[in-house]
N, C-alpha and C. Protein backbone atom coordinates (compact mmCIF):
# COMPACT_ATOMS: atom_id res chain seq x y z
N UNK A 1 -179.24 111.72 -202.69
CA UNK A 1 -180.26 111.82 -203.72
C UNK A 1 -181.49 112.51 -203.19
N UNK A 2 -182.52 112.96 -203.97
CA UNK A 2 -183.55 113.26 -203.63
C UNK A 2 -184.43 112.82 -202.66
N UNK A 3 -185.16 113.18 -202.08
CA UNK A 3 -186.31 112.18 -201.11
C UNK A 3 -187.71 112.88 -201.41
N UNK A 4 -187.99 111.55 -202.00
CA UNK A 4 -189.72 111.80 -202.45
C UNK A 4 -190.81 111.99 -201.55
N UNK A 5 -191.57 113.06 -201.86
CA UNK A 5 -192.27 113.22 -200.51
C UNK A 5 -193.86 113.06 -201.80
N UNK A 6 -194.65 112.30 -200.38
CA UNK A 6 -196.45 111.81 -200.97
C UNK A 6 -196.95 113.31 -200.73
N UNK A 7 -198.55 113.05 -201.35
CA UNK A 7 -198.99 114.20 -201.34
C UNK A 7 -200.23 113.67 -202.10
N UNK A 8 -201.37 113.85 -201.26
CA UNK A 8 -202.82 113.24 -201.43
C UNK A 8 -203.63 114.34 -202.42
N UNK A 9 -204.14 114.26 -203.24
CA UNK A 9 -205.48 114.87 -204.18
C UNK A 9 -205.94 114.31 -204.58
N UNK A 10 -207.64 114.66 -204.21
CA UNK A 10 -208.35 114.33 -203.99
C UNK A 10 -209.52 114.93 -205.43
N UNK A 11 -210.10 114.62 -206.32
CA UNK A 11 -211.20 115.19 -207.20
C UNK A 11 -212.35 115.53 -207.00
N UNK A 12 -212.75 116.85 -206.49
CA UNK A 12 -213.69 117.04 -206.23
C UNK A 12 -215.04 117.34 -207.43
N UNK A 13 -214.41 117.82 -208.61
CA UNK A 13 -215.38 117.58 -209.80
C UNK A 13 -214.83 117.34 -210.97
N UNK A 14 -215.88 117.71 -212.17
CA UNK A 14 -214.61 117.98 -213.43
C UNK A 14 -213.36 118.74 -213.60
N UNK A 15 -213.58 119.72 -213.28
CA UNK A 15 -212.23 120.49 -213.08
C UNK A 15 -211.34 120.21 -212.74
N UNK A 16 -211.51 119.43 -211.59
CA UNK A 16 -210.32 119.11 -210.44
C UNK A 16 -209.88 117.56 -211.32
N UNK A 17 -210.81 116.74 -211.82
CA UNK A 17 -210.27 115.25 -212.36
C UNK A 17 -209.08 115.82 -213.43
N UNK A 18 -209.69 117.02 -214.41
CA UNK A 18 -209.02 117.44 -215.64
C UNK A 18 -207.31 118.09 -215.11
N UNK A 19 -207.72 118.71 -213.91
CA UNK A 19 -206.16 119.39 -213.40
C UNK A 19 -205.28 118.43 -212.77
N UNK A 20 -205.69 117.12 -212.23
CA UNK A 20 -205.37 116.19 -211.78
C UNK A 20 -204.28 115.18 -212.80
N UNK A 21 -205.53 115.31 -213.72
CA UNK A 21 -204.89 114.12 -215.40
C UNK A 21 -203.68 114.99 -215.77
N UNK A 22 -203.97 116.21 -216.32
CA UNK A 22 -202.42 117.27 -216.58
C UNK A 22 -201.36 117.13 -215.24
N UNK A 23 -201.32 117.25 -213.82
CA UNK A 23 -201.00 117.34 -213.39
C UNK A 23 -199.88 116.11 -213.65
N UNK A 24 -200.45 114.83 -213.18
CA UNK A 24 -200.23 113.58 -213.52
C UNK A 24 -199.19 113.56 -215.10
N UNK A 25 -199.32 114.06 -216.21
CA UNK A 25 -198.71 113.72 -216.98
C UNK A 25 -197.82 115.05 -217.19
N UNK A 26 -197.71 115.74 -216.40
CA UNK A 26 -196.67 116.79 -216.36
C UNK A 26 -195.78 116.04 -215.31
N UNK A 27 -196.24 115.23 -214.37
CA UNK A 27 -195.04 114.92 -213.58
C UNK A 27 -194.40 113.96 -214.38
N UNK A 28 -194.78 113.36 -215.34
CA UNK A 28 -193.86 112.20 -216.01
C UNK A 28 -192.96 112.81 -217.20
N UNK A 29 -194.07 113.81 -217.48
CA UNK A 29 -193.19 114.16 -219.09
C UNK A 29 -192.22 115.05 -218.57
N UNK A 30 -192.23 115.91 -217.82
CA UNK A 30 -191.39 117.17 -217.47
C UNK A 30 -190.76 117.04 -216.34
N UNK A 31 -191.27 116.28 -215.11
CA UNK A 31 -190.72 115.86 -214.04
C UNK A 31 -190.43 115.28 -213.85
N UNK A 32 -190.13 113.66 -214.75
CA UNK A 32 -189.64 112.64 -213.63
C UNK A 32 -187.94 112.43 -213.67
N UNK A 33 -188.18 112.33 -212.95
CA UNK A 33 -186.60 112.01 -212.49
C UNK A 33 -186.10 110.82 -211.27
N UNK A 34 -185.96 109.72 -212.11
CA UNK A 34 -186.44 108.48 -211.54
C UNK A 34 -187.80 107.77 -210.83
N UNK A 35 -188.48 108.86 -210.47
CA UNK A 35 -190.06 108.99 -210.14
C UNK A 35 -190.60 110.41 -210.73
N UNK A 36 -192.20 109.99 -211.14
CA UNK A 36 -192.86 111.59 -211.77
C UNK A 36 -192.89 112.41 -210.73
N UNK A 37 -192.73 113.76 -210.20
CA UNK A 37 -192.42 115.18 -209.90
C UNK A 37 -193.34 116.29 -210.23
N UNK A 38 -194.00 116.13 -209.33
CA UNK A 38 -194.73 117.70 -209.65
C UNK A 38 -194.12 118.95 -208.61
N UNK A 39 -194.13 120.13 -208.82
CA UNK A 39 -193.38 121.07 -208.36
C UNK A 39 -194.24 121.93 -207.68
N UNK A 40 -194.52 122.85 -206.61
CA UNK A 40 -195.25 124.14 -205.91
C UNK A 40 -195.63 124.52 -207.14
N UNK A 41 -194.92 124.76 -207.73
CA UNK A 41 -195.32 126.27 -208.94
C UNK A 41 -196.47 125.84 -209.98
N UNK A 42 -196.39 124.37 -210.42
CA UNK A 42 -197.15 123.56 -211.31
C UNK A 42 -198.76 123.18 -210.51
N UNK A 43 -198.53 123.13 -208.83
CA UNK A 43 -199.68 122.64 -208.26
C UNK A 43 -200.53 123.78 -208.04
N UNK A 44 -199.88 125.20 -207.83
CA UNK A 44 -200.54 126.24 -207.86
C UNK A 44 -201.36 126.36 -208.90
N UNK A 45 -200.46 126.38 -209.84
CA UNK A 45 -201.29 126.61 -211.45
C UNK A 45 -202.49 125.77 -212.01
N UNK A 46 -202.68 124.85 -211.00
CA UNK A 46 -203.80 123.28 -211.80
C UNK A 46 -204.65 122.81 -210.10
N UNK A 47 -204.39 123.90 -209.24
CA UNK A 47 -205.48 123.26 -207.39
C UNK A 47 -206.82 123.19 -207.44
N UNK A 48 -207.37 124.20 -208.95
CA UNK A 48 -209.05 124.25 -209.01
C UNK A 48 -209.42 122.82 -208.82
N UNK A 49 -210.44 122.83 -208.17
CA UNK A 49 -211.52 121.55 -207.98
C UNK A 49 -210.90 120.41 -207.38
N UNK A 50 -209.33 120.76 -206.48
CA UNK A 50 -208.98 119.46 -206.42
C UNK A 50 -209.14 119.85 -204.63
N UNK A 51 -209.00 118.62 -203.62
CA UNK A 51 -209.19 118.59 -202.18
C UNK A 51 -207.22 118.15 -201.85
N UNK A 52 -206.67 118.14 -200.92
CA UNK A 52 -204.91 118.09 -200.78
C UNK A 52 -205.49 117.71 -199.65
N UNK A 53 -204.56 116.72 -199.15
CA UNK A 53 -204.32 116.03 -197.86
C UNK A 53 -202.53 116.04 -197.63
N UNK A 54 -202.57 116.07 -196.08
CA UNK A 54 -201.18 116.30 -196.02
C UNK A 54 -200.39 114.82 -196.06
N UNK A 55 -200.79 114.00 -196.31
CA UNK A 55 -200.30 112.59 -196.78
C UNK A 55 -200.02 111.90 -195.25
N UNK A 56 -199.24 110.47 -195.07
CA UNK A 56 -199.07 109.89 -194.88
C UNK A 56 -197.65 110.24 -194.10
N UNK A 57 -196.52 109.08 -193.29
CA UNK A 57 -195.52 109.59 -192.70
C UNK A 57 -194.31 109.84 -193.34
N UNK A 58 -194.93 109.75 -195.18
CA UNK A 58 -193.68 110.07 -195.82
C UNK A 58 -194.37 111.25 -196.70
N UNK A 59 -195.45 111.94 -196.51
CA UNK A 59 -195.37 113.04 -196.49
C UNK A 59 -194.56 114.37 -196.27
N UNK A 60 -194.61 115.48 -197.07
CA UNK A 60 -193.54 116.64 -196.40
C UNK A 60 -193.95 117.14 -195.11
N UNK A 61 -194.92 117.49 -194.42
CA UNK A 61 -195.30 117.94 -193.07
C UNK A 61 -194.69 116.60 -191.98
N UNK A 62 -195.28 115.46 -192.40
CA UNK A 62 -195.13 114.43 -191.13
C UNK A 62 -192.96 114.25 -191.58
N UNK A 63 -192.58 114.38 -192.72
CA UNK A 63 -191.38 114.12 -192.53
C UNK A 63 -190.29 115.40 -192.35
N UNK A 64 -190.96 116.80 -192.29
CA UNK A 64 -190.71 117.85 -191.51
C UNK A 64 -190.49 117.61 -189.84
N UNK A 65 -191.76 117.06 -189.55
CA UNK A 65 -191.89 117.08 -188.07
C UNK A 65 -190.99 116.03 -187.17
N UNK A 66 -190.76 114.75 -188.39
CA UNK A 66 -189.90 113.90 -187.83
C UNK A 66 -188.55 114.39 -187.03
N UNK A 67 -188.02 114.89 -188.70
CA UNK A 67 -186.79 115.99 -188.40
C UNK A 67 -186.54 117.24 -187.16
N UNK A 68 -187.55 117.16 -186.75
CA UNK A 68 -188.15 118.60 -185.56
C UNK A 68 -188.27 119.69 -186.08
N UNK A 69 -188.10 120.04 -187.13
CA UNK A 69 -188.59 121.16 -187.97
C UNK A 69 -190.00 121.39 -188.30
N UNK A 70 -190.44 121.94 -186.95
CA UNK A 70 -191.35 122.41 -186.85
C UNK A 70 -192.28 123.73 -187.27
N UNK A 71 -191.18 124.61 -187.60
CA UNK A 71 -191.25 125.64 -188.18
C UNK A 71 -191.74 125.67 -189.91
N UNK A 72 -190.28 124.55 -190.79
CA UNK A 72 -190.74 124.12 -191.95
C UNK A 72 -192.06 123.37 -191.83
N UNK A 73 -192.69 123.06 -190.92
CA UNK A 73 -193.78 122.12 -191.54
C UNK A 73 -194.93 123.33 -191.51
N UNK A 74 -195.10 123.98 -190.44
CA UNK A 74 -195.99 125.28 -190.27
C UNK A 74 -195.65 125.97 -191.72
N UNK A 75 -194.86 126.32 -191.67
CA UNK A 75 -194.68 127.24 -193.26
C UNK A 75 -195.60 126.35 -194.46
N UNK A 76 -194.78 125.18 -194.61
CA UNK A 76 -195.51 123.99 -195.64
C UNK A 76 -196.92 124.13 -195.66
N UNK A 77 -197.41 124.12 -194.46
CA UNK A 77 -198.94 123.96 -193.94
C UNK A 77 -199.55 125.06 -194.69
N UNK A 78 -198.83 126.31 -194.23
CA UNK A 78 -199.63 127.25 -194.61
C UNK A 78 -199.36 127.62 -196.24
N UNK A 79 -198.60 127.64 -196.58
CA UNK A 79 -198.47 127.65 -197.83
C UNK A 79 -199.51 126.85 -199.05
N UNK A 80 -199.43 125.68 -198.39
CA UNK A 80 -200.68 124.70 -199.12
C UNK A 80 -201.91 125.28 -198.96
N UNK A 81 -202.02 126.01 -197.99
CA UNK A 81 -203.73 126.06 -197.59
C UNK A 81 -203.92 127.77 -198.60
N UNK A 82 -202.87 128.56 -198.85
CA UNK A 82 -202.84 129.43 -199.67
C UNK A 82 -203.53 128.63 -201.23
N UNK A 83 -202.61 127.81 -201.39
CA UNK A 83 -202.88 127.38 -202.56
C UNK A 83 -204.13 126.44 -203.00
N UNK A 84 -204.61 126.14 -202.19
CA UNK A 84 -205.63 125.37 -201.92
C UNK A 84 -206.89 125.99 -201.21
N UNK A 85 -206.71 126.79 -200.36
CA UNK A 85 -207.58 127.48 -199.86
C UNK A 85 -208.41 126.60 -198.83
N UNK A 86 -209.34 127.57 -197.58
CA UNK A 86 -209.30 127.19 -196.32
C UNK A 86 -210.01 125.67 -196.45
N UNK A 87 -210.81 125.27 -197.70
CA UNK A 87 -212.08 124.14 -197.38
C UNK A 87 -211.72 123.34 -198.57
N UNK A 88 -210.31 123.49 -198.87
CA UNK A 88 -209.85 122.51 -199.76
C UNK A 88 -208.47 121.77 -199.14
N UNK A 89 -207.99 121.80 -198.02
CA UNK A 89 -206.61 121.74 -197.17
C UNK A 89 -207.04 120.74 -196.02
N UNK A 90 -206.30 119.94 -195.53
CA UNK A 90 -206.66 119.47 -194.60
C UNK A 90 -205.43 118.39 -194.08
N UNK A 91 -204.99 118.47 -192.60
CA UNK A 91 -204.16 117.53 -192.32
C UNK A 91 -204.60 116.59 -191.52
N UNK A 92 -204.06 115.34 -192.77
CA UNK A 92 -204.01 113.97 -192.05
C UNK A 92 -203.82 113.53 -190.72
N UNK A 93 -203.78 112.97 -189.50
CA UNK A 93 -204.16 112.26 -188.61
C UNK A 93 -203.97 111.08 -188.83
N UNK A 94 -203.35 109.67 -188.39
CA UNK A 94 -203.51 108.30 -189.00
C UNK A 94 -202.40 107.57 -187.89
N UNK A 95 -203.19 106.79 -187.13
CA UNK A 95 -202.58 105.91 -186.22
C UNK A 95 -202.53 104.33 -186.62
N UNK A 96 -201.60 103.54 -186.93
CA UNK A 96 -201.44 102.16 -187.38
C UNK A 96 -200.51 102.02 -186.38
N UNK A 97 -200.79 102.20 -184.95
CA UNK A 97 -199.97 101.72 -184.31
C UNK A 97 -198.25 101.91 -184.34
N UNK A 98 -197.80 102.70 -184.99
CA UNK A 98 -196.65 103.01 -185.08
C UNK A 98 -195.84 104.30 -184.16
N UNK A 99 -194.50 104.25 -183.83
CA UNK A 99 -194.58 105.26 -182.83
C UNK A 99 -194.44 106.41 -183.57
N UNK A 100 -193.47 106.66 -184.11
CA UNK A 100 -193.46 107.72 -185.45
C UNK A 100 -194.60 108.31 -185.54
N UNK A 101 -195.76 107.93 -185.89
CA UNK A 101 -196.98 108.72 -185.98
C UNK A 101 -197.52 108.70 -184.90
N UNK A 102 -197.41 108.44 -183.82
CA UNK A 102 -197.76 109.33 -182.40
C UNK A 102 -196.74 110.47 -182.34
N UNK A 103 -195.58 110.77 -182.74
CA UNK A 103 -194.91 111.98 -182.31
C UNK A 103 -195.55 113.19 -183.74
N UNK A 104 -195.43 112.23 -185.22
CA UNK A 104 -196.23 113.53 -186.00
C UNK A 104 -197.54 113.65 -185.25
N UNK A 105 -198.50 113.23 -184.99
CA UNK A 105 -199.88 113.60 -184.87
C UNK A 105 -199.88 114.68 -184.04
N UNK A 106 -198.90 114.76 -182.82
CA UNK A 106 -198.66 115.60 -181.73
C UNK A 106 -198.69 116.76 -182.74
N UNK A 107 -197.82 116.97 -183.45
CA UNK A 107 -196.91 118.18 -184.44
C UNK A 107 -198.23 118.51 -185.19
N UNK A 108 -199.27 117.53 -185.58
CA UNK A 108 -200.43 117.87 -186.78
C UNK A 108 -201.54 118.34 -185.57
N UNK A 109 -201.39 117.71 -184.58
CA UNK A 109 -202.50 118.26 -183.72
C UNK A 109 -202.21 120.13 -183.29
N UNK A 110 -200.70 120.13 -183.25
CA UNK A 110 -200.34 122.11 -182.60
C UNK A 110 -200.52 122.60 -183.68
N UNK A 111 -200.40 122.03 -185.13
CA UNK A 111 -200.33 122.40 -186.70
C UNK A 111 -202.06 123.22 -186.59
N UNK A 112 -202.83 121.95 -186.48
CA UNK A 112 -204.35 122.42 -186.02
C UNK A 112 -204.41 123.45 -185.02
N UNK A 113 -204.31 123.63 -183.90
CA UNK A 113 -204.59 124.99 -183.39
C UNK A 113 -204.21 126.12 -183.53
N UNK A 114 -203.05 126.08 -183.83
CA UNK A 114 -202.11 127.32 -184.36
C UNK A 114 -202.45 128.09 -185.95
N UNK A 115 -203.41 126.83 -186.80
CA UNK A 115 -203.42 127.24 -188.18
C UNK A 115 -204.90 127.64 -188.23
N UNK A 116 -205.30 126.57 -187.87
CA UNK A 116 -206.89 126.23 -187.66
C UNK A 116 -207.21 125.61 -189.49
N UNK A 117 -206.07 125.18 -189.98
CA UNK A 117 -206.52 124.29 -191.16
C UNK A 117 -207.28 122.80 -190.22
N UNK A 118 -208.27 121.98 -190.92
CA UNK A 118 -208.80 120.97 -190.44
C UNK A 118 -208.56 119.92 -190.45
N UNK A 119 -208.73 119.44 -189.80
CA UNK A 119 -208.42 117.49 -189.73
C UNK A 119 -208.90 116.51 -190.45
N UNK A 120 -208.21 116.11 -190.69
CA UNK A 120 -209.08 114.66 -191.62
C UNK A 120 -208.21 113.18 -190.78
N UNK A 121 -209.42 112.29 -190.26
CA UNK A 121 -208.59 110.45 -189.75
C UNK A 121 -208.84 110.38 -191.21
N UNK A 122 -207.67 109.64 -191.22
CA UNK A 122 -207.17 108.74 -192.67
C UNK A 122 -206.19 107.33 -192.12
N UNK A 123 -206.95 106.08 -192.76
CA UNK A 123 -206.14 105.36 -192.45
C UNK A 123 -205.35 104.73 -193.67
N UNK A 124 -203.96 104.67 -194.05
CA UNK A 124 -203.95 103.87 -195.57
C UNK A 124 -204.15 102.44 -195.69
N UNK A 125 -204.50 101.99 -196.99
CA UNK A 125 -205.14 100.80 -197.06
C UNK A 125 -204.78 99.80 -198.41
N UNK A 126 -203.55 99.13 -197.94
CA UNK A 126 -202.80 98.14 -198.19
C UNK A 126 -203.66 97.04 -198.86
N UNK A 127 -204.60 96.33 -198.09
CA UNK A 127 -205.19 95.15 -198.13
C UNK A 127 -206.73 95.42 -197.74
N UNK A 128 -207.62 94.37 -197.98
CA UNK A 128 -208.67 94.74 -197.50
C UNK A 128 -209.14 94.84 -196.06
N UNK A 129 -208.62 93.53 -195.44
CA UNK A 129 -209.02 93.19 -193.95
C UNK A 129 -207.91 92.68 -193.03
N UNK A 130 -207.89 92.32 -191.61
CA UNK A 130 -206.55 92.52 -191.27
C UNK A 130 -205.72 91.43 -191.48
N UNK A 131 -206.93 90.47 -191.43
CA UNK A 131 -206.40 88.90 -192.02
C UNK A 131 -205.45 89.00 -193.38
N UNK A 132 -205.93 89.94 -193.99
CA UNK A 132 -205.09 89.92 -195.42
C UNK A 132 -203.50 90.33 -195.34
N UNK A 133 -203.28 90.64 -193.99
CA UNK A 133 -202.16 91.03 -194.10
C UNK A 133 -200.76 90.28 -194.51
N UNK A 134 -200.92 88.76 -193.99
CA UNK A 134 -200.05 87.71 -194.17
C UNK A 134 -200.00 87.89 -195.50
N UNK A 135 -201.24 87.77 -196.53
CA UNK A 135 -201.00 87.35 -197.84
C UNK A 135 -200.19 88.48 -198.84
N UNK A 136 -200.50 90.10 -198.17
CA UNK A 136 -199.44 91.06 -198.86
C UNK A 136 -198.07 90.89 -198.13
N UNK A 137 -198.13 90.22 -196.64
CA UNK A 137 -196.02 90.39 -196.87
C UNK A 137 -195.69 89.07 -197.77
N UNK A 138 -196.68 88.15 -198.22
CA UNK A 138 -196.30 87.02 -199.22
C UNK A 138 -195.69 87.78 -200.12
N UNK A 139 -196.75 88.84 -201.17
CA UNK A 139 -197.05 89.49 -202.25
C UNK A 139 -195.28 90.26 -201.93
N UNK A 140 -195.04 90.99 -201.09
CA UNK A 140 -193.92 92.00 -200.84
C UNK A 140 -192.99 91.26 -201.68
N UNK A 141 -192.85 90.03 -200.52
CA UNK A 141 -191.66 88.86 -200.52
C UNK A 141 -191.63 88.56 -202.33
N UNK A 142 -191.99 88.34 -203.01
CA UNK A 142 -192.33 87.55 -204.02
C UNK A 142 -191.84 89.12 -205.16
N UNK A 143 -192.71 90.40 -204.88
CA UNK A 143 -191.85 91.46 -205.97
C UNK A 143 -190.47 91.88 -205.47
N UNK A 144 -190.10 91.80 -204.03
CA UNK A 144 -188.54 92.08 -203.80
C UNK A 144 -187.72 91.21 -204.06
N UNK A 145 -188.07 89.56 -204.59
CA UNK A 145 -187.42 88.51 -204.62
C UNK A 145 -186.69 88.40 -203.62
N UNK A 146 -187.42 88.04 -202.32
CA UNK A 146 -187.05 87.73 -200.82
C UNK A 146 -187.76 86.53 -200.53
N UNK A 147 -187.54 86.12 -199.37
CA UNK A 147 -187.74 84.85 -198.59
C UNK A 147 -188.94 85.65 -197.30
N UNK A 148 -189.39 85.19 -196.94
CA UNK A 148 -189.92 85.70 -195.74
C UNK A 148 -189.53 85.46 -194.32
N UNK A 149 -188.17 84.86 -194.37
CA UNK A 149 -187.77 84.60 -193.32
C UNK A 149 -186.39 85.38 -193.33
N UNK A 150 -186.56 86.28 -194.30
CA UNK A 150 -185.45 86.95 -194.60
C UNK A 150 -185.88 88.48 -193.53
N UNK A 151 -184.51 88.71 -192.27
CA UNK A 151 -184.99 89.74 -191.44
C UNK A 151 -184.72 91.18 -192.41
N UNK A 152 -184.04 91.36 -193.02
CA UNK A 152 -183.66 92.24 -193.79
C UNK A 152 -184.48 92.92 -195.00
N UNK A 153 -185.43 92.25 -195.10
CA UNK A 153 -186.23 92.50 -196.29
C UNK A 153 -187.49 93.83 -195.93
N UNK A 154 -188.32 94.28 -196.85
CA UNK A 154 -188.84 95.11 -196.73
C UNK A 154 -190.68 94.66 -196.30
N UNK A 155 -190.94 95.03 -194.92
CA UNK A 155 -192.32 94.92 -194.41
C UNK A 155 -192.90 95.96 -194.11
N UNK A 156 -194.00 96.08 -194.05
CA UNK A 156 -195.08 96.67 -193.23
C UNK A 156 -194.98 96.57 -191.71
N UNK A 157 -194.79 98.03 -190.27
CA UNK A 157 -194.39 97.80 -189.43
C UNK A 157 -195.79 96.66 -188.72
N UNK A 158 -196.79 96.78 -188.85
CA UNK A 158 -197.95 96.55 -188.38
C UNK A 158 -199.00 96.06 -189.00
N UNK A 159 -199.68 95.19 -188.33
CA UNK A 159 -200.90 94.65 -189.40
C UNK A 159 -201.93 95.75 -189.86
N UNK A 160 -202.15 96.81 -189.45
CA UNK A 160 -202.93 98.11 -189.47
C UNK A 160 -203.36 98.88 -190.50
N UNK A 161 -203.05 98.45 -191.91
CA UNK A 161 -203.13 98.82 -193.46
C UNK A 161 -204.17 98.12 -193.69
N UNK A 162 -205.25 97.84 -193.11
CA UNK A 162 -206.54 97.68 -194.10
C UNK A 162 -207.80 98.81 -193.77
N UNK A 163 -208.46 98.07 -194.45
CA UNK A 163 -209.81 99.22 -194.60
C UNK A 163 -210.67 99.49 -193.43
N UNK A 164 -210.40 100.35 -192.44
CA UNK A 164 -211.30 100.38 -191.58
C UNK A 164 -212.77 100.44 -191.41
N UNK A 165 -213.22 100.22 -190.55
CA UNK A 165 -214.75 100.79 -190.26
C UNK A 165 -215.00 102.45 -190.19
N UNK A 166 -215.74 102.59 -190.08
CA UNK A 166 -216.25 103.99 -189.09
C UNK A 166 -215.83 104.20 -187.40
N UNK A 167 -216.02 102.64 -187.23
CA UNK A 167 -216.40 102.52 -185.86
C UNK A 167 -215.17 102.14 -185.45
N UNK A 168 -214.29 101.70 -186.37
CA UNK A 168 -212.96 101.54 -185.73
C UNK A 168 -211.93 102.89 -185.87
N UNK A 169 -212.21 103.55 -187.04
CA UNK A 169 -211.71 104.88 -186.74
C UNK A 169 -211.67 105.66 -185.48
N UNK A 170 -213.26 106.07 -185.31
CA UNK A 170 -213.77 106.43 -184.29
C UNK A 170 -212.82 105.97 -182.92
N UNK A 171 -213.19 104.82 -182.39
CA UNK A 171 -212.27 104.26 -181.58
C UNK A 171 -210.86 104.70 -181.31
N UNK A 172 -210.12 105.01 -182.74
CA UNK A 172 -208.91 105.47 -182.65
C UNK A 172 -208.72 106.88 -182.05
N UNK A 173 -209.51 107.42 -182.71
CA UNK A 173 -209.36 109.44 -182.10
C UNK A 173 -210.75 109.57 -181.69
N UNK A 174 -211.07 109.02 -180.38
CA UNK A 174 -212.17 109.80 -180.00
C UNK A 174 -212.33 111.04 -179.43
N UNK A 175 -210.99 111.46 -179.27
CA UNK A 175 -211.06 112.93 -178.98
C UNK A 175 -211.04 113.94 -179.97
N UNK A 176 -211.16 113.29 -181.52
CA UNK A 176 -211.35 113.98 -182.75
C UNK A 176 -212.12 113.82 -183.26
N UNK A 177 -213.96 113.78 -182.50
CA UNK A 177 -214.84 113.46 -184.03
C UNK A 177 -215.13 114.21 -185.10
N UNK A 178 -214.39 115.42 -185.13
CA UNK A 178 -214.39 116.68 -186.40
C UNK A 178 -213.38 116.35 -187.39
N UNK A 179 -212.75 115.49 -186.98
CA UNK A 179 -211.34 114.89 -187.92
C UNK A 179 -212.25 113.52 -188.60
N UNK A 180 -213.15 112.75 -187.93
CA UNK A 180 -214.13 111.81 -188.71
C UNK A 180 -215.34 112.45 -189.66
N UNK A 181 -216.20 113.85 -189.00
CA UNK A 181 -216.78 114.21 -189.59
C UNK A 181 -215.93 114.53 -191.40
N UNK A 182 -214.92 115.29 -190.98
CA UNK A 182 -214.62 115.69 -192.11
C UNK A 182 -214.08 114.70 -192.97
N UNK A 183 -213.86 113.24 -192.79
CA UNK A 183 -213.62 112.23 -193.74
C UNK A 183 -214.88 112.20 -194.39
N UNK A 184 -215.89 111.99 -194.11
CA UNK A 184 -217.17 111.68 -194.75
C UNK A 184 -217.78 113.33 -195.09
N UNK A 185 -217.11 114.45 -194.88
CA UNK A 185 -217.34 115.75 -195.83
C UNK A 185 -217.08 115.79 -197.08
N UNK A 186 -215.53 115.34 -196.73
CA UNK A 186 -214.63 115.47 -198.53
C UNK A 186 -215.23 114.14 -199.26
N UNK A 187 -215.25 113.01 -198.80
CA UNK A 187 -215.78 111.57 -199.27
C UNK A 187 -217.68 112.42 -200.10
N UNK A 188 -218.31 113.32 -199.59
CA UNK A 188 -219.33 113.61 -200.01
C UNK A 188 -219.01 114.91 -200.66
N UNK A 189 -217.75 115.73 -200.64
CA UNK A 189 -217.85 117.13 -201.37
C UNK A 189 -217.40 116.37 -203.38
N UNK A 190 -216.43 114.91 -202.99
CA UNK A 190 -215.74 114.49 -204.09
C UNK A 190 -216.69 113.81 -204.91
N UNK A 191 -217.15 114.23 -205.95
CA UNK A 191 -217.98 114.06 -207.03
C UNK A 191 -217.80 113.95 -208.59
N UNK A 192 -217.18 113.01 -209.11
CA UNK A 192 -216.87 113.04 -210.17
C UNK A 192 -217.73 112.26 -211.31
N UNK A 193 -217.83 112.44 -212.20
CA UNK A 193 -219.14 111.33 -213.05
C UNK A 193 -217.99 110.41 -214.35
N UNK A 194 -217.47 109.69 -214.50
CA UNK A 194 -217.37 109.60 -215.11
C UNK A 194 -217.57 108.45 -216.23
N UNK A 195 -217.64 109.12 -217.74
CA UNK A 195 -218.53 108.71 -219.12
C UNK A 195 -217.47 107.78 -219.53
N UNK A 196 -217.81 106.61 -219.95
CA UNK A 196 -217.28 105.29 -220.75
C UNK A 196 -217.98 105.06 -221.93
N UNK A 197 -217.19 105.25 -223.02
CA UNK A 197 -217.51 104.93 -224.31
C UNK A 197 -216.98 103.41 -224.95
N UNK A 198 -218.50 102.26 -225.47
CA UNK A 198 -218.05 101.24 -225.95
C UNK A 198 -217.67 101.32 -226.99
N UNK A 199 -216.18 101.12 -227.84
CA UNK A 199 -215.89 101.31 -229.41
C UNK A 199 -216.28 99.62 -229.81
N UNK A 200 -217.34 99.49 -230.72
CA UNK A 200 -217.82 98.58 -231.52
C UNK A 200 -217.00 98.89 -232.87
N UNK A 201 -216.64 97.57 -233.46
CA UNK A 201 -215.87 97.22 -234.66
C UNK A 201 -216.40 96.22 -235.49
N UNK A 202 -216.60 96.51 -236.77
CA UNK A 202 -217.38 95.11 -237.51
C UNK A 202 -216.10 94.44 -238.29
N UNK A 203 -216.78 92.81 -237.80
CA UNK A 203 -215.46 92.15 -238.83
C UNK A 203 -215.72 92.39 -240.21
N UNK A 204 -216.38 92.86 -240.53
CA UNK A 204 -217.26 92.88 -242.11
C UNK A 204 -215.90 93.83 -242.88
């Protein structure tokens, strides 16, 4: 079967929220196919105003690199940054302690010199704090209708899915503070306003 690959956008204004919402309901109405689907050709056509991150380890670059196809992920890379252009592109970085993402980061770190697209630390964020972690493999256990003493069931490798600091980022890649700067670039380029209308109704 297919294998779904993530893929981060980000809204940087109106434009980008509006290409985002179409985007979004083109992958359901026209794309889904057991999950919504958006296609190269559709993301080209709708990238105004939006920021792309190269996702997570089930991303297409980090699950290129798994494979050692190193070549496909360089192509991928650059292709996105076509479509997106140089200060709208950026690859993820993200250590939760897992080994898997010490061998992509290697692949996103040669991705970076060779491309000179930019870095972004990203950590994903499951829960709020690390303590919370017990209470989402509860939450897991409870929508897979599992036991938690069940070895077979589906977890999180690491407690490492909550919301970091600054300072714990930092900590993680201190040999990348241009990969932190640029979290708090896009976090300040992404600007969206948006208007809420109250509909009032009289029982009269």
């Amino acid at each position: 079967g297919d294998v779904y690959k993530r893929q981060v956008l980000l809204c940087r204004n109106e434009e980008g929220y509006r290409n985002l919402s179409y985007l979004v309901s083109m992958a359901y109405v026209e794309g889904f196919y057991g999950r919504p689907r958006v296609d190269m050709e559709l993301l080209r056509a709708h990238s105004e105003g939006l920021v792309a991150l190269s996702a997570c380890l089930g991303g297409e670059i980090p699950r290129r690199l798994m494979a050692g196809d190193y070549q496909g992920a360089l192509a991928h890379a650059l292709e996105m940054r076509d479509i997106f252009g140089d200060d709208s592109y950026y690859l993820e970085i993200q250590d939760h302690g897992i080994d898997q993402q010490k061998a992509v980061n290697a692949g996103i770190f040669r991705l970076h010199a060779e491309t000179g697209i930019p870095l972004v630390a990203t950590n994903d964020a499951h829960y709020l704090t690390r303590q919370d972690a017990a209470i989402q493999d509860v939450l897991m256990c409870i929508q897979m209708g599992k036991t938690v003493e069940d070895p077979n069931r589906m977890r999180f490798e690491t407690q490492e899915f909550y919301l970091k600091s600054e300072q714990e980022m930092a900590a993680l890649f201190p040999d990348w503070p241009e990969a932190l700067e640029n979290t708090a670039k896009i976090a300040a380029d992404c600007n969206v306003d948006f208007q809420f209308c109250l509909l009032y109704t009289s029982d009269a």
